[in-house]
C-alpha atoms as a PDB file:
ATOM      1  CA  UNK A   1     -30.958  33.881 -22.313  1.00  0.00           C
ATOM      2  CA  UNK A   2     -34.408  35.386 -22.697  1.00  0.00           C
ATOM      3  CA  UNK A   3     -34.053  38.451 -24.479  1.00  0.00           C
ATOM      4  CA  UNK A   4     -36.450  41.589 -24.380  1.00  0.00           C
ATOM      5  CA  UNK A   5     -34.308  43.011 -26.932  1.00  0.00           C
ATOM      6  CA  UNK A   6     -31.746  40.638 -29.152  1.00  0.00           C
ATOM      7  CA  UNK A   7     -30.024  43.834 -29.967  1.00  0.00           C
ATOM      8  CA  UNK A   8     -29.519  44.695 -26.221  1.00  0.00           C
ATOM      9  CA  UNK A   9     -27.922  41.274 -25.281  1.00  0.00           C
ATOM     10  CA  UNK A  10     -25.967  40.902 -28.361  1.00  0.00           C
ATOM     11  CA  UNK A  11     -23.411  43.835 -27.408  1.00  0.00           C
ATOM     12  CA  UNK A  12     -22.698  41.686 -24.181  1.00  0.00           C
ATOM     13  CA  UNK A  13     -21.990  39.068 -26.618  1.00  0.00           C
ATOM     14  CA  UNK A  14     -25.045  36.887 -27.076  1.00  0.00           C
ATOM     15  CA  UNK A  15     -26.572  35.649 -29.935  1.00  0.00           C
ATOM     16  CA  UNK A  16     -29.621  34.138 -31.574  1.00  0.00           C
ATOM     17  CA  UNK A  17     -29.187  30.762 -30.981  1.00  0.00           C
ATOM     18  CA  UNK A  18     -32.643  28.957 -30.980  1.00  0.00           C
ATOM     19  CA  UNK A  19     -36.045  28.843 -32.562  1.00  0.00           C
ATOM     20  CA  UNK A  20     -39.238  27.077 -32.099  1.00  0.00           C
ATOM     21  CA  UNK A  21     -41.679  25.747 -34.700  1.00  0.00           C
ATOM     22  CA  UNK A  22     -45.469  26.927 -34.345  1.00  0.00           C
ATOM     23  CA  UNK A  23     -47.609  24.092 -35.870  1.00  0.00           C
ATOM     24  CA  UNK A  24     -51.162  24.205 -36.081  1.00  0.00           C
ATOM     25  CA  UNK A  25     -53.807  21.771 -37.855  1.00  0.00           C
ATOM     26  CA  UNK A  26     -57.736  22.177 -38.141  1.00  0.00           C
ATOM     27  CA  UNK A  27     -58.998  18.713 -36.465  1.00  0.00           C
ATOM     28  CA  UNK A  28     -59.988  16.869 -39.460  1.00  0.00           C
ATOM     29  CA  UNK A  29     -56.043  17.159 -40.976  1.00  0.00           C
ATOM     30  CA  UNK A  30     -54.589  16.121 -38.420  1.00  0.00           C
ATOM     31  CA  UNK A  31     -52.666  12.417 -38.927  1.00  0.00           C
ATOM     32  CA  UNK A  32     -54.826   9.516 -37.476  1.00  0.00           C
ATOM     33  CA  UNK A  33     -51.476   7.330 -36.322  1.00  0.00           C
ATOM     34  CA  UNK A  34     -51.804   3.476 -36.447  1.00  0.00           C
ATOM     35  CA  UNK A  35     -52.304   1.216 -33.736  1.00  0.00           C
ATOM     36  CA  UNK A  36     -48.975  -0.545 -32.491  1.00  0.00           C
ATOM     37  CA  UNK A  37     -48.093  -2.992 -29.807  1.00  0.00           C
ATOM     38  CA  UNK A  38     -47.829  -1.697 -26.291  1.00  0.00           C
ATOM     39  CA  UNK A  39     -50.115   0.334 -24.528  1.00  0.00           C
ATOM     40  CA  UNK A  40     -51.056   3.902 -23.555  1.00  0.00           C
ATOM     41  CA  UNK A  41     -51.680   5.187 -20.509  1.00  0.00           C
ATOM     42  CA  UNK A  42     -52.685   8.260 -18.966  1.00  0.00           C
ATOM     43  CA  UNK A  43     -50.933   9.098 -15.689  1.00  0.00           C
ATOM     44  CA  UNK A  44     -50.913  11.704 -12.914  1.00  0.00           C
ATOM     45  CA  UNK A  45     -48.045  13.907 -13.598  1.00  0.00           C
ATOM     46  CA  UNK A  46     -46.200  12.728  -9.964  1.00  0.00           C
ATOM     47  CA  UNK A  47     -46.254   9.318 -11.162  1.00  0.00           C
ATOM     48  CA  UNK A  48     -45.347   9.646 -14.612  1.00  0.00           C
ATOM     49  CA  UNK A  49     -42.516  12.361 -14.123  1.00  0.00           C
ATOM     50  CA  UNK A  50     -39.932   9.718 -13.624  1.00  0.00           C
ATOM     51  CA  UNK A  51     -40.867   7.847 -16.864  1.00  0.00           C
ATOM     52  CA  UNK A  52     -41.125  10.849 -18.446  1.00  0.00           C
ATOM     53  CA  UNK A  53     -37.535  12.006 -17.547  1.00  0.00           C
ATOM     54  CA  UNK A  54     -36.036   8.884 -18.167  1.00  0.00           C
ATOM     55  CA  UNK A  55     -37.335   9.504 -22.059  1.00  0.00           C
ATOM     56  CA  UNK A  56     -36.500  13.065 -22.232  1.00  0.00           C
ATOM     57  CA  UNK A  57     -32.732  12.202 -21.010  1.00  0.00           C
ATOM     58  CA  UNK A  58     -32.986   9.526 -24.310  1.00  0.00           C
ATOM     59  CA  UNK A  59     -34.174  11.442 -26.950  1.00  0.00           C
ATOM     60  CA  UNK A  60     -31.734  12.677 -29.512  1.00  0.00           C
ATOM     61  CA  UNK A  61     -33.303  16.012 -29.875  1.00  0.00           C
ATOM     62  CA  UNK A  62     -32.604  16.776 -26.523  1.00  0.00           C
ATOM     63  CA  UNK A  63     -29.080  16.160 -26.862  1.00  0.00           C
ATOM     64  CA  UNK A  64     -28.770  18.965 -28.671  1.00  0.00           C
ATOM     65  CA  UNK A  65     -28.796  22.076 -26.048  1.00  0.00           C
ATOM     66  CA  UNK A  66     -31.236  20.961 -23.838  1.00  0.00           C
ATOM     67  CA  UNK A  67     -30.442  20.804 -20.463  1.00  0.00           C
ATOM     68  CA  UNK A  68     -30.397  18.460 -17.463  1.00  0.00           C
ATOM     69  CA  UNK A  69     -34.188  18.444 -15.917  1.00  0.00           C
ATOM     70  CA  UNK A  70     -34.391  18.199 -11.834  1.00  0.00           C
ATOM     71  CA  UNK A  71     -37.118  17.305 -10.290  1.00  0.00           C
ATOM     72  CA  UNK A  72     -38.359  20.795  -9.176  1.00  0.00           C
ATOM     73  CA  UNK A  73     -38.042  22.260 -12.842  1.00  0.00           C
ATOM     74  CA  UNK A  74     -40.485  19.230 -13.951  1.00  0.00           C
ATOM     75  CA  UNK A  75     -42.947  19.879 -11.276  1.00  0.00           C
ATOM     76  CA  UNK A  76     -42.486  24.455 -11.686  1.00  0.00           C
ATOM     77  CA  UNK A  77     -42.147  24.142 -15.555  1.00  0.00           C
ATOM     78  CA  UNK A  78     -45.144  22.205 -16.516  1.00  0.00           C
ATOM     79  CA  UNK A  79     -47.510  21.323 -13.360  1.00  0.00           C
ATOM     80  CA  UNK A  80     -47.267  24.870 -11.666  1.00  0.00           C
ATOM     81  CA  UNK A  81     -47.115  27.484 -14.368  1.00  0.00           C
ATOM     82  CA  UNK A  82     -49.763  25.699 -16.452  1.00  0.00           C
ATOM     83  CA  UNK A  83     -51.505  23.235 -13.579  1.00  0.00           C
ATOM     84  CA  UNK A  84     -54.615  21.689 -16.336  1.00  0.00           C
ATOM     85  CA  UNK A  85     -51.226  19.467 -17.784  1.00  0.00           C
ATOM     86  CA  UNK A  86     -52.430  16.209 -18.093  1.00  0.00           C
ATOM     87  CA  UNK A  87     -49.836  13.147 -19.552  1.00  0.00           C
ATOM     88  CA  UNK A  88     -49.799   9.621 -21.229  1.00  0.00           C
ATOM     89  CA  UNK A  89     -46.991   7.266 -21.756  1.00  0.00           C
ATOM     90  CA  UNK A  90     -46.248   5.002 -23.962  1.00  0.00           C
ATOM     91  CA  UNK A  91     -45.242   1.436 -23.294  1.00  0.00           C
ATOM     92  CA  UNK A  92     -43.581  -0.832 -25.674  1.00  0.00           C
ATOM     93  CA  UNK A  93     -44.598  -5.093 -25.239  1.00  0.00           C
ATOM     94  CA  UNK A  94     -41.915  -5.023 -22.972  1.00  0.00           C
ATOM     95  CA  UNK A  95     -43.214  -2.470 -20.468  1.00  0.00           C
ATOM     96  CA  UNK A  96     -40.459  -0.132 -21.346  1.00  0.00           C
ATOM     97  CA  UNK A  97     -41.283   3.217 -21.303  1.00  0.00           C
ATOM     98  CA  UNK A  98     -40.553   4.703 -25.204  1.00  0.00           C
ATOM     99  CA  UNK A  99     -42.667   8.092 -25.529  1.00  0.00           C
ATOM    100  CA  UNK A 100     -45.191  10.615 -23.890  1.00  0.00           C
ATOM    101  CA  UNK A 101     -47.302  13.450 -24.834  1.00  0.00           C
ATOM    102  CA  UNK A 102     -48.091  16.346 -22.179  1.00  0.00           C
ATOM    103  CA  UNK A 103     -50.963  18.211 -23.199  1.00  0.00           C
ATOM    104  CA  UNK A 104     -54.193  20.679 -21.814  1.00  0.00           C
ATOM    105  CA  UNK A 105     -57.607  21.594 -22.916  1.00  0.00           C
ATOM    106  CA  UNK A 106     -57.879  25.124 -24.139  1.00  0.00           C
ATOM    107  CA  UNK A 107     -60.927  25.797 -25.400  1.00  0.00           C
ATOM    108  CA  UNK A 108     -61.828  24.142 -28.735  1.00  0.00           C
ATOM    109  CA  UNK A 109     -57.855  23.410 -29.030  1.00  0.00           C
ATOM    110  CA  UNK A 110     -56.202  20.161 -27.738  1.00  0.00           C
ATOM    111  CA  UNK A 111     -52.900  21.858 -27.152  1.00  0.00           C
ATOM    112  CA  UNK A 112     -49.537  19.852 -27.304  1.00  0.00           C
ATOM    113  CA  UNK A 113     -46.811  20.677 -24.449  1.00  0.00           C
ATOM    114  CA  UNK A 114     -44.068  18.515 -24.988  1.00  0.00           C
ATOM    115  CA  UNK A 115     -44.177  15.218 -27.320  1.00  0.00           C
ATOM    116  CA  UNK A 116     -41.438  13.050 -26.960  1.00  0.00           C
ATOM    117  CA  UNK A 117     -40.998   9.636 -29.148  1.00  0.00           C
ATOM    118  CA  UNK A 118     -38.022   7.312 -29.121  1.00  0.00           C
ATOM    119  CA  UNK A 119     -39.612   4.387 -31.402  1.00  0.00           C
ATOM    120  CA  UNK A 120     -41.602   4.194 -34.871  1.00  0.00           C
ATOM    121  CA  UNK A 121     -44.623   2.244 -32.282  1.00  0.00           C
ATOM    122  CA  UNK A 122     -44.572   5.378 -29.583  1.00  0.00           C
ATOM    123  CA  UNK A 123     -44.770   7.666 -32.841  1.00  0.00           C
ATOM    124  CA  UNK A 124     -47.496   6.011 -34.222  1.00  0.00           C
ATOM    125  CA  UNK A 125     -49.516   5.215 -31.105  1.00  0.00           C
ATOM    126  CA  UNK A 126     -48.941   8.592 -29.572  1.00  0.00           C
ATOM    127  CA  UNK A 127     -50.302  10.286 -32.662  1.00  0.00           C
ATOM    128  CA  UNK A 128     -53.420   8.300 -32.746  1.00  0.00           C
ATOM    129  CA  UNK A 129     -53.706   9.249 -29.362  1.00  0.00           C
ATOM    130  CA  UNK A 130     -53.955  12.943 -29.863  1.00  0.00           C
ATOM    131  CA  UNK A 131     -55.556  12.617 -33.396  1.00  0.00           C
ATOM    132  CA  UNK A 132     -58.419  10.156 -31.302  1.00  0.00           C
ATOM    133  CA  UNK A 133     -59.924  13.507 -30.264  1.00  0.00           C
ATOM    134  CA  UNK A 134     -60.354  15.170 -33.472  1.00  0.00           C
ATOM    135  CA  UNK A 135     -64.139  14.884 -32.720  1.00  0.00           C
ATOM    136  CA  UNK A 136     -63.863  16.985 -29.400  1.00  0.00           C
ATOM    137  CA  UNK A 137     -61.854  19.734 -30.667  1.00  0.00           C
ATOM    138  CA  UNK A 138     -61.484  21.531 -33.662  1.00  0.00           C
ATOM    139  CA  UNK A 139     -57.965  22.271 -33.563  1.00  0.00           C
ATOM    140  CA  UNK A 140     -54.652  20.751 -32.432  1.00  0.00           C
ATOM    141  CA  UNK A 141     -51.705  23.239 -31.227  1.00  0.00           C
ATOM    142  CA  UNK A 142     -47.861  22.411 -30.992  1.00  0.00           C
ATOM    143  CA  UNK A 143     -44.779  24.150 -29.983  1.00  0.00           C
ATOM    144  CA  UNK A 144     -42.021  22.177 -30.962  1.00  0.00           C
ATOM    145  CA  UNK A 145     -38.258  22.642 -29.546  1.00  0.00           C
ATOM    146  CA  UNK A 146     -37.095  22.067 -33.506  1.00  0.00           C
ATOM    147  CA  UNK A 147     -37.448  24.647 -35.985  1.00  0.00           C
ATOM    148  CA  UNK A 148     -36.916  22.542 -39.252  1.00  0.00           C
ATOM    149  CA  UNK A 149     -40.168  20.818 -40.615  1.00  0.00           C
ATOM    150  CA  UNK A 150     -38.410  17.926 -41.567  1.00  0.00           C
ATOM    151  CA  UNK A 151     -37.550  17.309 -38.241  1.00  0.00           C
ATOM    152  CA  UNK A 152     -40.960  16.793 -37.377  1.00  0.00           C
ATOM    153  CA  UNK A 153     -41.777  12.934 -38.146  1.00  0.00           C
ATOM    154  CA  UNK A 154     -45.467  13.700 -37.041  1.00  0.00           C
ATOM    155  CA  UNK A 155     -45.917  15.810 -40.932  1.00  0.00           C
ATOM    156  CA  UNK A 156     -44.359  12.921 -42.940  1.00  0.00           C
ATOM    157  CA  UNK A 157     -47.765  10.685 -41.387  1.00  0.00           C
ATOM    158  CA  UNK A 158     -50.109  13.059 -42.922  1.00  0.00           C
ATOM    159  CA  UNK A 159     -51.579  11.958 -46.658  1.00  0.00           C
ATOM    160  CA  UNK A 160     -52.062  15.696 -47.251  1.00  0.00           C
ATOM    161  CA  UNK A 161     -49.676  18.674 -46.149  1.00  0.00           C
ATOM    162  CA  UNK A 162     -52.578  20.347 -44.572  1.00  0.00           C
ATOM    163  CA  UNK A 163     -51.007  22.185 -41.522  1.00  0.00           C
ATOM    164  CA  UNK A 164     -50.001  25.620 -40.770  1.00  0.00           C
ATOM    165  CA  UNK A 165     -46.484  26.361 -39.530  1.00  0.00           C
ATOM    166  CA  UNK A 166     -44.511  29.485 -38.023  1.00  0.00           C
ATOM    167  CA  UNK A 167     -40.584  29.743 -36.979  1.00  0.00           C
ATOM    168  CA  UNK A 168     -40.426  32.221 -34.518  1.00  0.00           C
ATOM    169  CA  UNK A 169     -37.124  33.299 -32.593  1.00  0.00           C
ATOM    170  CA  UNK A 170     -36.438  31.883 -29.230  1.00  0.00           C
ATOM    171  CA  UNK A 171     -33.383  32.153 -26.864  1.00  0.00           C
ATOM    172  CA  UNK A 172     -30.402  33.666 -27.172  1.00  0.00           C
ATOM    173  CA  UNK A 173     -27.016  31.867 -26.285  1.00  0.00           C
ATOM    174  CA  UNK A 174     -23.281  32.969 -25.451  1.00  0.00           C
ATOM    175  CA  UNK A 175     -19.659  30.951 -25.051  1.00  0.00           C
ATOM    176  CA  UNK A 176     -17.749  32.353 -22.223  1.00  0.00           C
ATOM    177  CA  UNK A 177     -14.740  29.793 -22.538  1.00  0.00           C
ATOM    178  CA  UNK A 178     -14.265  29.666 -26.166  1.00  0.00           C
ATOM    179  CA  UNK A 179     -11.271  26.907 -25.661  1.00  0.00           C
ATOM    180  CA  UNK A 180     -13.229  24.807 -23.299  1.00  0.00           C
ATOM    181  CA  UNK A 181     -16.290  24.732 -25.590  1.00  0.00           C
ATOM    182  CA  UNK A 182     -14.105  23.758 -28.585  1.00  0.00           C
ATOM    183  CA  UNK A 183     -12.332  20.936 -26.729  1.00  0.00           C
ATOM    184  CA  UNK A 184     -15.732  19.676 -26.301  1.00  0.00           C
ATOM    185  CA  UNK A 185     -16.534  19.303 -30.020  1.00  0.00           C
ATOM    186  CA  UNK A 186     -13.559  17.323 -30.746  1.00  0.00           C
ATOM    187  CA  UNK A 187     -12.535  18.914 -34.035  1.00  0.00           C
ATOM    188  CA  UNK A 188      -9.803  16.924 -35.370  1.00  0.00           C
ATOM    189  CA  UNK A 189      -8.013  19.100 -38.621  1.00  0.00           C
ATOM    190  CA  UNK A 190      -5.015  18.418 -40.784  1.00  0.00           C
ATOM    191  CA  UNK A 191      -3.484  21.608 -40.005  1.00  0.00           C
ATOM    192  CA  UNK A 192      -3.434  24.226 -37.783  1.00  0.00           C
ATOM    193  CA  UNK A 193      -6.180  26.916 -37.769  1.00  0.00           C
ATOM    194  CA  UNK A 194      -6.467  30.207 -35.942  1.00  0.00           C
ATOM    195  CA  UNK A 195      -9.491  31.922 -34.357  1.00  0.00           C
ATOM    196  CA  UNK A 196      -9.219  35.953 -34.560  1.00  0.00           C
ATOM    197  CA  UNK A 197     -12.170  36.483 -31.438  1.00  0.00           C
ATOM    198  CA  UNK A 198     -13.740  39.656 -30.523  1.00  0.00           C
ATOM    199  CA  UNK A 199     -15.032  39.476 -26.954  1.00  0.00           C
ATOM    200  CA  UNK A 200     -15.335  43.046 -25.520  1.00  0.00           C
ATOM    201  CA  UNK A 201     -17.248  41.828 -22.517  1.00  0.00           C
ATOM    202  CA  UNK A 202     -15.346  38.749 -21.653  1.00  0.00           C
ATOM    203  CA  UNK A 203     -11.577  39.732 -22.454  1.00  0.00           C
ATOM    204  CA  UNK A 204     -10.416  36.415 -21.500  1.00  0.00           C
ATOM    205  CA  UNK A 205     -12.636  35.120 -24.195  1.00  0.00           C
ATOM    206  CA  UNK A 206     -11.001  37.178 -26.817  1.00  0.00           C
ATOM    207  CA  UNK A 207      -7.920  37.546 -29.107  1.00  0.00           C
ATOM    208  CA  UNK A 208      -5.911  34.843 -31.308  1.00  0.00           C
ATOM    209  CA  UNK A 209      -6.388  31.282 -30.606  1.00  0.00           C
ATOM    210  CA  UNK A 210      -4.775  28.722 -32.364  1.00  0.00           C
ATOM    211  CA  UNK A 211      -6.896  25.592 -33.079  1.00  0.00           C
ATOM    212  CA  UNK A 212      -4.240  22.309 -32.662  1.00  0.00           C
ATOM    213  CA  UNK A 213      -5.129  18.986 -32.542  1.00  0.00           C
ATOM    214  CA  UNK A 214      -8.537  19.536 -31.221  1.00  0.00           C
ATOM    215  CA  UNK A 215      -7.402  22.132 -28.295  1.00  0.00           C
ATOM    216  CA  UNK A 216      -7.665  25.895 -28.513  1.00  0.00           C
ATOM    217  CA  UNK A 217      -4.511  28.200 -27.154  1.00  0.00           C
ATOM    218  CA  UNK A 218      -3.793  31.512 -26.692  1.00  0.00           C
ATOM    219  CA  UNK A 219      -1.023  32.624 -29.145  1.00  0.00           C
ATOM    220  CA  UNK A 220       0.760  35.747 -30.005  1.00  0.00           C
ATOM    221  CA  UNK A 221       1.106  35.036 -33.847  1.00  0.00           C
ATOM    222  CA  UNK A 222       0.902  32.613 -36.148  1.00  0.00           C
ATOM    223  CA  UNK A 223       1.074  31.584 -40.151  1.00  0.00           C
ATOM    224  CA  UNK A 224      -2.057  29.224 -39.849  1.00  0.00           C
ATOM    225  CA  UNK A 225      -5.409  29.962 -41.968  1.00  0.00           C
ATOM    226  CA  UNK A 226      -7.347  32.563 -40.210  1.00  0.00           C
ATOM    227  CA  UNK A 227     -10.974  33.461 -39.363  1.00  0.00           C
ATOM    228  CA  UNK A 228     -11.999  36.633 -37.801  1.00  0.00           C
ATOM    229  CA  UNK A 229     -14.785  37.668 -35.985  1.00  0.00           C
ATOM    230  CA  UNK A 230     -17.086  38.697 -32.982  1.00  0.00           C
ATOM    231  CA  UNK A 231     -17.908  36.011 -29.794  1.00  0.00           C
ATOM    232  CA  UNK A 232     -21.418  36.452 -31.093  1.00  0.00           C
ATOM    233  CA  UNK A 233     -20.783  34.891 -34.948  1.00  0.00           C
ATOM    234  CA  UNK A 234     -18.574  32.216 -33.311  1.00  0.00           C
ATOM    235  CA  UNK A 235     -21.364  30.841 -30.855  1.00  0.00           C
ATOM    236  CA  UNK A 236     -23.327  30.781 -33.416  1.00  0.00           C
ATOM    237  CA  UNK A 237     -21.225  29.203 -36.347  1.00  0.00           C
ATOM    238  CA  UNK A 238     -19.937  26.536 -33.375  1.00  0.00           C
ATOM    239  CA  UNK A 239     -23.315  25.741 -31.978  1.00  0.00           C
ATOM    240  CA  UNK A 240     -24.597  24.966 -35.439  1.00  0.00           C
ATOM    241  CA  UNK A 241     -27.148  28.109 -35.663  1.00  0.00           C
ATOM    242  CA  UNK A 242     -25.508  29.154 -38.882  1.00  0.00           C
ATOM    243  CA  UNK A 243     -23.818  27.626 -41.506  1.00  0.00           C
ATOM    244  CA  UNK A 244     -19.901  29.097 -42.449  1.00  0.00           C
ATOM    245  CA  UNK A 245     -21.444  30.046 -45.486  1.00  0.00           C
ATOM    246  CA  UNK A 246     -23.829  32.507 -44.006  1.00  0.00           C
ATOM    247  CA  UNK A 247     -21.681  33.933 -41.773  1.00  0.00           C
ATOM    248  CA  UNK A 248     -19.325  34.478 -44.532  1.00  0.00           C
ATOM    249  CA  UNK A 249     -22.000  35.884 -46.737  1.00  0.00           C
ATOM    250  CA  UNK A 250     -23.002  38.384 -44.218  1.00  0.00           C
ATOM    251  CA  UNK A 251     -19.745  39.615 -43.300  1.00  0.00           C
ATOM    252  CA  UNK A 252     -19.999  38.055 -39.449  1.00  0.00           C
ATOM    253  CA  UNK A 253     -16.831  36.358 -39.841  1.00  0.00           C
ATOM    254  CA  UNK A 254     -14.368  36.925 -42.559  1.00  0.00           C
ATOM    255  CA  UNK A 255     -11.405  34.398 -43.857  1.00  0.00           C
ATOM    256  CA  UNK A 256      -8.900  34.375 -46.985  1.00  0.00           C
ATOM    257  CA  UNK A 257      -8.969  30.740 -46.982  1.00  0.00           C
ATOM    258  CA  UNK A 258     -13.080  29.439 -46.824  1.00  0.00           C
ATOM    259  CA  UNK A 259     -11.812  25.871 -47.844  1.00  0.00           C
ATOM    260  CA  UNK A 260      -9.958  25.029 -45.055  1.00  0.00           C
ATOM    261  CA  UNK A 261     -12.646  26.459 -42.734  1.00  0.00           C
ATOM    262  CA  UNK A 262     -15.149  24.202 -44.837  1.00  0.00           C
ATOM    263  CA  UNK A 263     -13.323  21.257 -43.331  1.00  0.00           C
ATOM    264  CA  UNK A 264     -14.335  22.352 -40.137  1.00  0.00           C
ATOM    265  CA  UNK A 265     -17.709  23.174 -40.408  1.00  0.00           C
ATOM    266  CA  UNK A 266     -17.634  20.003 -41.886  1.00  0.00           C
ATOM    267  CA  UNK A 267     -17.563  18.714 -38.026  1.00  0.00           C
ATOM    268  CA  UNK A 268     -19.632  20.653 -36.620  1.00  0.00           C
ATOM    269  CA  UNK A 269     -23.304  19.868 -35.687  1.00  0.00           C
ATOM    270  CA  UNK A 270     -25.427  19.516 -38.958  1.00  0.00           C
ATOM    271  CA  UNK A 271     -28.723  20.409 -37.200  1.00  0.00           C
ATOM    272  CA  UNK A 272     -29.868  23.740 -35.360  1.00  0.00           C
ATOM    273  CA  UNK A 273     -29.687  23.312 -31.525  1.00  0.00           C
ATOM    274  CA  UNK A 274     -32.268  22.623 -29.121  1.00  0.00           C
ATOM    275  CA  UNK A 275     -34.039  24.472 -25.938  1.00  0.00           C
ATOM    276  CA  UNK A 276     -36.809  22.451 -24.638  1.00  0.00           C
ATOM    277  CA  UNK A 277     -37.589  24.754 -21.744  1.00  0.00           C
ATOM    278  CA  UNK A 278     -37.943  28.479 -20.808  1.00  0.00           C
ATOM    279  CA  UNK A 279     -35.602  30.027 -17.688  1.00  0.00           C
END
């Protein structure tokens, strides 16, 4: 969800869910990569678009809320809404494709669309790439998916920490079938738990749930451990967004017994989701 107001969306039960991370280096700071086996190419976007997907459906990153690219999105998302995209791939010594970089000229700024690395040689290569043009422009711009600097590999290149760096607040997200999402995690406890859900907009989405052996039903009562609060906290405690902690802390979900909700969290993803692309 793109939200013109987070506070207008969040009382039909979405929350923050994603940010992106705003870097931005003057040219002469930026990390001058190494040169690595393989080769780099640069390709029209038709021909590269199936390497480039092949990558994208690889990466790790991506794994993590992205979602499922078709053709058309590649071709509307980043040829037609900005049409000066140009690409290079990397290739490792075996002609397999292990990286690209999408970028434009804007300007004085050598502007990074999407950067996608699978090995420490398409790192490498595709930063001395980009950093190869550090006399042509005086800055370089990038808008990564990530939000947490140190999951940036590109910074841990540079000998000084000479960058500039913004997290601003991206998409919002919802669960609408609280046990189906659950199942999905596979969260395996010693004991029963229940979920106390507020979900004015989606009542099927709401009430008590009891949390056995990784599936989520509908009860009536229960003596299990309890945690209560709205569809909103939940997406984004499950999702990873927030920590139990800060939930907790802020009053978004409340419990009597934090421990045994620790041992879920526990299982839970350890980094912040992912949104690649804008609906």
């Amino acid at each position: 969800m793109a939200p013109f107001s987070y506070g207008f969306y969040g009382r039909f039960g979405y929350a923050q869910a994603f940010d992106r991370l705003h870097l931005s280096w003057s040219a002469e700071h930026f990390p001058q990569g190494k040169r690595r086996g393989g080769t780099i190419t640069r390709m029209a976007f038709d021909e590269a678009q199936a390497l480039m997907d092949a990558v994208y459906e690889r990466a790790p990153q991506m794994k993590r809320g992205g979602i499922e690219r078709e053709n058309w999105w590649w071709d509307y998302y980043f040829m037609m809404k900005t049409p000066h995209t140009q690409v290079v791939i990397y290739r490792d010594d075996d002609h397999e494709t292990q990286g690209y970089v999408m970028y434009e000229f804007v300007g004085e700024t050598f502007k990074i669309r999407e950067w996608v690395t699978l090995t420490t040689d398409a790192l490498l290569s595709t930063t001395r790439f980009i950093g190869s043009h550090a006399g042509a422009f005086s800055r370089f711009e990038y808008e990564a998916p990530v939000s947490d600097l140190n999951e940036l590999p590109v910074l841990q290149l540079m000998p000084e920490p000479q960058y500039e760096a913004r997290v601003v607040p991206y998409m919002q997200a919802r669960i609408v079938n609280l046990p189906a999402f659950v199942q999905a995690l596979d969260i395996m406890l010693p004991t029963e738990v229940v979920f106390n859900v507020t979900d004015e907009t989606a009542p099927w989405n709401g009430g008590r749930f009891e949390l056995r052996g990784g599936e989520l039903t509908r009860v009536v009562q229960s003596e299990a451990p309890a945690i209560t609060g709205s569809i909103p906290a939940f997406t984004q405690w499950l999702m990873g967004y927030r920590s139990l902690d800060n939930l907790l802390l802020t009053g978004d979900l409340t419990t009597a017994d934090a421990k045994t909700f620790s041992l879920l969290q526990a299982q839970l993803p350890k980094q912040k989701p992912v949104l690649a692309d804008y609906f």
